[in-house]
Protein backbone atom coordinates (compact mmCIF):
# COMPACT_ATOMS: atom_id res chain seq x y z
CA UNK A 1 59.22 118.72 81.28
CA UNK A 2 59.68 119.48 78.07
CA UNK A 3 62.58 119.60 75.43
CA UNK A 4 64.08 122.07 73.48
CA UNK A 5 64.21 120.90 69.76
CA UNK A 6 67.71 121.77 69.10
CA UNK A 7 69.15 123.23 72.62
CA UNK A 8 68.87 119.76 73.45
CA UNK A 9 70.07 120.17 77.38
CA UNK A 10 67.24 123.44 77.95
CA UNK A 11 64.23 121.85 79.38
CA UNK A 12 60.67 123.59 80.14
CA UNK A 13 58.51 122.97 82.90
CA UNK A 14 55.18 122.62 83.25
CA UNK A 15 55.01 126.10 84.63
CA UNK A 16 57.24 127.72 82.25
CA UNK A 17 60.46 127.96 83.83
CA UNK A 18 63.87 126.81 82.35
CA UNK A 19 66.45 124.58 83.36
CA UNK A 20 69.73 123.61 81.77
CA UNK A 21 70.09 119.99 82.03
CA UNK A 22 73.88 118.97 83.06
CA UNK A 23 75.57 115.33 83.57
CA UNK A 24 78.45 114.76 84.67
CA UNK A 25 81.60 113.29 82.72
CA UNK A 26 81.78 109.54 82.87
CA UNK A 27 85.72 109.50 82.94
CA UNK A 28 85.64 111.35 86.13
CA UNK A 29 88.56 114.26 87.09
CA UNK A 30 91.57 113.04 87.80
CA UNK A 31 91.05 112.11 91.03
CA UNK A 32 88.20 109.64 89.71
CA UNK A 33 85.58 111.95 91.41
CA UNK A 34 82.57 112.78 88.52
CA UNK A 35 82.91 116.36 87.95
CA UNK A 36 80.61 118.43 85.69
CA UNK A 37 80.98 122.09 84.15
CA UNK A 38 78.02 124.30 85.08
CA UNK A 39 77.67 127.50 82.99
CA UNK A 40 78.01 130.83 85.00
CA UNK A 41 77.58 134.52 84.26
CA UNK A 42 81.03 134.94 83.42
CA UNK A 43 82.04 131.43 82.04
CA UNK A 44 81.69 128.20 83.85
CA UNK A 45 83.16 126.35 86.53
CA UNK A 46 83.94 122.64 87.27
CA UNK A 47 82.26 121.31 90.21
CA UNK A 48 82.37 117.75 91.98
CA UNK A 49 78.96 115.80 91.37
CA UNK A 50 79.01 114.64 94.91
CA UNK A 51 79.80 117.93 96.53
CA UNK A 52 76.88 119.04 94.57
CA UNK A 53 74.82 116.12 95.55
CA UNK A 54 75.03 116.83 98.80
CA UNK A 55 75.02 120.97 98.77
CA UNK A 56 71.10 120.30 97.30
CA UNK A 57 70.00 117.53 99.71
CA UNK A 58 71.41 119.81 102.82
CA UNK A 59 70.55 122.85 101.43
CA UNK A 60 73.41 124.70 102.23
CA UNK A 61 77.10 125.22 100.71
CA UNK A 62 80.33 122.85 102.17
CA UNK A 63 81.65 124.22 105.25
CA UNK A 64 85.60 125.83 104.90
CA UNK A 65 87.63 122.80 106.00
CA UNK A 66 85.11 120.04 105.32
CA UNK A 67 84.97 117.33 102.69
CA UNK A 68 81.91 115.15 101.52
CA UNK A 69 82.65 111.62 102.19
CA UNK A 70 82.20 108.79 100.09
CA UNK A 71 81.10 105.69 102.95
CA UNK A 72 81.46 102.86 100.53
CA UNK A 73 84.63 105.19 99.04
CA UNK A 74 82.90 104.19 95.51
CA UNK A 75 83.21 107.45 93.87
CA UNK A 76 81.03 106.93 91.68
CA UNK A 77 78.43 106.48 94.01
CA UNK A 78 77.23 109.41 94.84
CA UNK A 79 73.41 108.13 96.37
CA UNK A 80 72.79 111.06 99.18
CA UNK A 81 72.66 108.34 101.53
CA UNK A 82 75.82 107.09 100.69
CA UNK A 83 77.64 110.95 101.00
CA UNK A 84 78.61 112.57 104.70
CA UNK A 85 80.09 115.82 105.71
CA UNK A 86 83.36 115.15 107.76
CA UNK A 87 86.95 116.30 108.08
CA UNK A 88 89.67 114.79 106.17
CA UNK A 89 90.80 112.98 109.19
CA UNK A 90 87.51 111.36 109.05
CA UNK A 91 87.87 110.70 105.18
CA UNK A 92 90.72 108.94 105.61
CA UNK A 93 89.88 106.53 108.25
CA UNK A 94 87.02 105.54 106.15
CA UNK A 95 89.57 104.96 103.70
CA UNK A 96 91.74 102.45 105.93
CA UNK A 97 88.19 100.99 107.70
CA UNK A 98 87.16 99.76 103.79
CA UNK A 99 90.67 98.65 102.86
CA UNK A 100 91.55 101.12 100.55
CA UNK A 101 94.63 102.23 102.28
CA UNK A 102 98.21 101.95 101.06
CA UNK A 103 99.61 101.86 104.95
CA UNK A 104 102.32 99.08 105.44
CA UNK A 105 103.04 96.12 103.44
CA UNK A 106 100.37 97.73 100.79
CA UNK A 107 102.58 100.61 100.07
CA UNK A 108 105.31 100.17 97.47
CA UNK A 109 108.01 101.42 99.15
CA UNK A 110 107.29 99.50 102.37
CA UNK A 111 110.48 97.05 103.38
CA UNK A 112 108.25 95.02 105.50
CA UNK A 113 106.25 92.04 104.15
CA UNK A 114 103.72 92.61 107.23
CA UNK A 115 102.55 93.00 110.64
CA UNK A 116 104.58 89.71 112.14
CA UNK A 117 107.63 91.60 111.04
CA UNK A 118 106.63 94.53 112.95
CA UNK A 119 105.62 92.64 115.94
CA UNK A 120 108.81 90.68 115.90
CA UNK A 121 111.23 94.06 115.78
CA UNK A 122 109.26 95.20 118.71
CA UNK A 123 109.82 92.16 121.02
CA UNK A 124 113.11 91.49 119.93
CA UNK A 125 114.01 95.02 120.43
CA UNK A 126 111.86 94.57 124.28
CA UNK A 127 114.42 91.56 124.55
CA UNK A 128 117.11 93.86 124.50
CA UNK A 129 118.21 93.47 121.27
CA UNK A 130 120.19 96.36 119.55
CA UNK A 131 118.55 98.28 116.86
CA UNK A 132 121.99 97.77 114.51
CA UNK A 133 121.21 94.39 114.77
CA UNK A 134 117.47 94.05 113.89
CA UNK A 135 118.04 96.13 111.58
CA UNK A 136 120.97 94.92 109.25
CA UNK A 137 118.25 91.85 109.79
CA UNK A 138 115.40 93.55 107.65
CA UNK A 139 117.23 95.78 105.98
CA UNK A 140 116.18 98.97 107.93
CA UNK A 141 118.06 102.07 109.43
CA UNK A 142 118.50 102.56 113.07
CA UNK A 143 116.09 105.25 112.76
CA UNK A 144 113.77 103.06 110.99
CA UNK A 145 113.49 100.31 113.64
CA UNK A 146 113.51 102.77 116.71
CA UNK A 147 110.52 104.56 114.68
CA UNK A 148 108.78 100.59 114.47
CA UNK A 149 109.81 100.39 118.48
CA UNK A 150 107.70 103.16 119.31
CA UNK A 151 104.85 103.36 117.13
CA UNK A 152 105.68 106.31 115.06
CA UNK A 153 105.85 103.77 112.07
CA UNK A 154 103.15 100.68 111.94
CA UNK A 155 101.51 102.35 115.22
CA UNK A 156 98.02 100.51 114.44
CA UNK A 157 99.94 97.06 114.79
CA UNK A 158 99.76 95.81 118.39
């Protein structure tokens, strides 16, 4: 390949044809995902490096209602072998499977210092215990503690 000397990102091949070299931002978007901006016929557009990654490798575009998965959920890994096509749903329980997750006593707002508390609502409340009373204990609403009870809230503790 060979450089332009002062289009410094248009590159030659050996047979003549031209390619714009791109690299993506270091910062990353907002979301921390490496983004670049690829020139278009009309303008340009901003484009995920990993989406892109894997759109080459496979060949084809993303699938409507898919995502490209980080497995190591370093986003700034974006090795092919490291990127998967999945759902959201999926996404996210690689997100909680690597520890990344802000469910329970990692979230901020979370009035629970862990999964003991949890466990002992639930056999309290099994006990017979009143849900007033466990929760003017841990400083929850009725609502809060019947949601602990049956597993709407905390349902991965067991």
């Amino acid at each position: 390949m060979q450089r332009h000397p002062t289009i410094k990102r248009l590159v030659m091949s050996k047979r003549g044809k031209f390619y714009l070299e791109l690299s993506p931002t270091d910062e990353g978007d907002p979301g921390g995902y490496r983004s670049m901006t690829i020139p278009v016929h009309n303008g340009s557009i901003r484009e995920r490096v990993h989406r892109l990654v894997w759109e080459i490798t496979h060949g084809r575009a993303v699938p409507d209602g898919y995502v490209v998965r980080h497995l190591d959920d370093n986003r700034a890994n974006n090795a092919p072998a490291n990127l998967r096509l999945g759902k959201q749903a999926h996404n996210m329980k690689d997100m909680v499977r690597n520890g990344r997750s802000t469910r329970g006593a990692k979230n901020a707002r979370a009035k629970l210092a862990g999964e003991e508390a949890v466990r002992d609502i639930r056999s309290r409340r099994q006990a017979g215990e009143t849900l007033r009373s466990i929760g003017s204990e841990y400083g929850l609403t009725i609502q809060a503690v019947c949601d602990i009870c049956k597993g709407r809230t905390w349902g991965w503790v067991k």
